[in-house]
Protein backbone atom coordinates (compact mmCIF):
# COMPACT_ATOMS: atom_id res chain seq x y z
CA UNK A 1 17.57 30.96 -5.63
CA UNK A 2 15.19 28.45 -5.50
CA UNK A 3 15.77 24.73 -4.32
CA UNK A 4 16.53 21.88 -6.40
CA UNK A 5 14.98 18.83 -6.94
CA UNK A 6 15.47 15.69 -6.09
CA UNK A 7 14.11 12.41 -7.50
CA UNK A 8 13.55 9.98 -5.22
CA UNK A 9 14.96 6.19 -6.07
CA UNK A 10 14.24 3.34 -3.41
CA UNK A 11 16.75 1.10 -2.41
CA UNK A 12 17.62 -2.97 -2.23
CA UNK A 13 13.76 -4.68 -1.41
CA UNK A 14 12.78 -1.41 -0.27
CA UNK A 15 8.90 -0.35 -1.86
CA UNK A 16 7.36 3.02 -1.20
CA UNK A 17 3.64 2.71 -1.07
CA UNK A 18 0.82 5.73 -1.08
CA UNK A 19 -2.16 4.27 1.07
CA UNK A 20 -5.62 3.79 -0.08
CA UNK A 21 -7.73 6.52 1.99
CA UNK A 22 -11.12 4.53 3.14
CA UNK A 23 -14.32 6.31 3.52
CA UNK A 24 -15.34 7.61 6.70
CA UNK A 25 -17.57 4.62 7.56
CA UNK A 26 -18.04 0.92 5.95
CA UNK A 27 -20.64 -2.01 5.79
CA UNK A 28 -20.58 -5.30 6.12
CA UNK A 29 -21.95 -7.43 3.29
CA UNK A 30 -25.62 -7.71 5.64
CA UNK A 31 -25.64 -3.62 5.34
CA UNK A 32 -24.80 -3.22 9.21
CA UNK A 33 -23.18 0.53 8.81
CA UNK A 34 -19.31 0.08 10.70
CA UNK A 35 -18.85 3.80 11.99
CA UNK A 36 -14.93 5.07 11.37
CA UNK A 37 -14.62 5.46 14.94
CA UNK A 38 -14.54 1.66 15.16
CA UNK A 39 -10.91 0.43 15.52
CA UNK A 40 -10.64 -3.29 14.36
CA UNK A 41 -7.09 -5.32 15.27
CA UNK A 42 -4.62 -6.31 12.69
CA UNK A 43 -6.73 -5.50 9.40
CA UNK A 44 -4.45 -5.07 5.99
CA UNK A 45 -5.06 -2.22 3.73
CA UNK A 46 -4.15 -1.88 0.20
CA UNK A 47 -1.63 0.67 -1.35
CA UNK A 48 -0.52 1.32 -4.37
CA UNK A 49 3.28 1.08 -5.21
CA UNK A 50 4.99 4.45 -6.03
CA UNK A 51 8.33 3.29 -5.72
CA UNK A 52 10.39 -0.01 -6.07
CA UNK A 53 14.51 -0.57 -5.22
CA UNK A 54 16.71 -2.73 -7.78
CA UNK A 55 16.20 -6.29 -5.72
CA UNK A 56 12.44 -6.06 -5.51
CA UNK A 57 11.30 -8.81 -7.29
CA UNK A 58 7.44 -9.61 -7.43
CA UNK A 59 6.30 -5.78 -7.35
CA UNK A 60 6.77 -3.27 -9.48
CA UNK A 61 5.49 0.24 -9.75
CA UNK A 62 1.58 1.09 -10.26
CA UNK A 63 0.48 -2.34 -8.44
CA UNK A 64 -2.19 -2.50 -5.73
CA UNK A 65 -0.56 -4.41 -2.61
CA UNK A 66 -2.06 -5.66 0.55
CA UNK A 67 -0.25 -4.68 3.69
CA UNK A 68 -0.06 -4.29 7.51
CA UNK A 69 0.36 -0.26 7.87
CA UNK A 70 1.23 -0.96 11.71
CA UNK A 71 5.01 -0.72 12.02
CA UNK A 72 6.15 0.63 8.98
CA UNK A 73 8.22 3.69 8.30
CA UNK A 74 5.99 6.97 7.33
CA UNK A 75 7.40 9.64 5.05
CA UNK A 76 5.49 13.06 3.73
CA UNK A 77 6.41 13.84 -0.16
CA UNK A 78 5.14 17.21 -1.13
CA UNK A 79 2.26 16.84 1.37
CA UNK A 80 1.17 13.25 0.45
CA UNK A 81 1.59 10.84 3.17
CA UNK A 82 3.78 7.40 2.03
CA UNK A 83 5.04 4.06 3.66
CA UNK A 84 8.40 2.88 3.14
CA UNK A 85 8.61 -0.84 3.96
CA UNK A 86 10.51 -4.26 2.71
CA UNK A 87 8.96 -6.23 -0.62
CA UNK A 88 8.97 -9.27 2.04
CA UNK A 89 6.72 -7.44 4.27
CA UNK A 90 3.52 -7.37 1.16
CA UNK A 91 1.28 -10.05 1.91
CA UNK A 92 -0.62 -9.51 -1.79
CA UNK A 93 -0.82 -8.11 -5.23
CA UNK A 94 -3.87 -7.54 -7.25
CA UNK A 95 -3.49 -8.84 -10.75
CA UNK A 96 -5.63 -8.98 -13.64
CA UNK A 97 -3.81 -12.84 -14.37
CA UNK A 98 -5.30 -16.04 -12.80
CA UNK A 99 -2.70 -18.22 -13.37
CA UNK A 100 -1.99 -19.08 -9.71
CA UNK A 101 -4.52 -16.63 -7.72
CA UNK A 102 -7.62 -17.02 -5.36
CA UNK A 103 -10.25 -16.77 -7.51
CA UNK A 104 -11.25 -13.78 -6.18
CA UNK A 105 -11.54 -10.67 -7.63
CA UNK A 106 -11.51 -6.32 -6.80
């Protein structure tokens, strides 16, 4: 017999969020080439959101949020690698609006 399946449904503030893979090195914006071995303190990544709970608020699912991975909860879905963490704990969402954003752009 072969095992069920189970949908997975977040819960309260809770947001499950599949992180961005970078490339194996970056540049800066003068073209200096930033090997992947270098480790740089407190830098956000973006996500997108996979999953939202009933009291999230500002997010919903299929946005790109800006995050701290360090200290938050890892879980492995069918081999894919996702964060669990609190809505309060986003620091940004990209959105195509302007209404009340940076001015800056993806």
């Amino acid at each position: 017999m072969a095992d069920p399946k189970f949908e997975i449904q977040m819960l309260h503030d809770r947001v499950m969020v599949k992180v961005e893979q970078d490339s194996e090195e970056r540049r800066s914006t003068a073209g200096i080439v930033i090997p992947a071995t270098v480790k740089m303190a407190n830098r956000l990544v973006w996500g997108e959101v996979c999953g939202v709970g009933a009291n999230a608020r500002a997010v919903k699912v299929g946005d790109k949020v800006l995050f701290n991975p360090e200290d938050q909860y890892e879980v492995e879905v069918h081999g894919q690698a996702y964060l669990v963490m609190r809505e309060r704990d986003l620091h940004a969402i990209a959105t195509p609006q302007t209404d009340n954003g940076t001015g800056l752009y993806l």
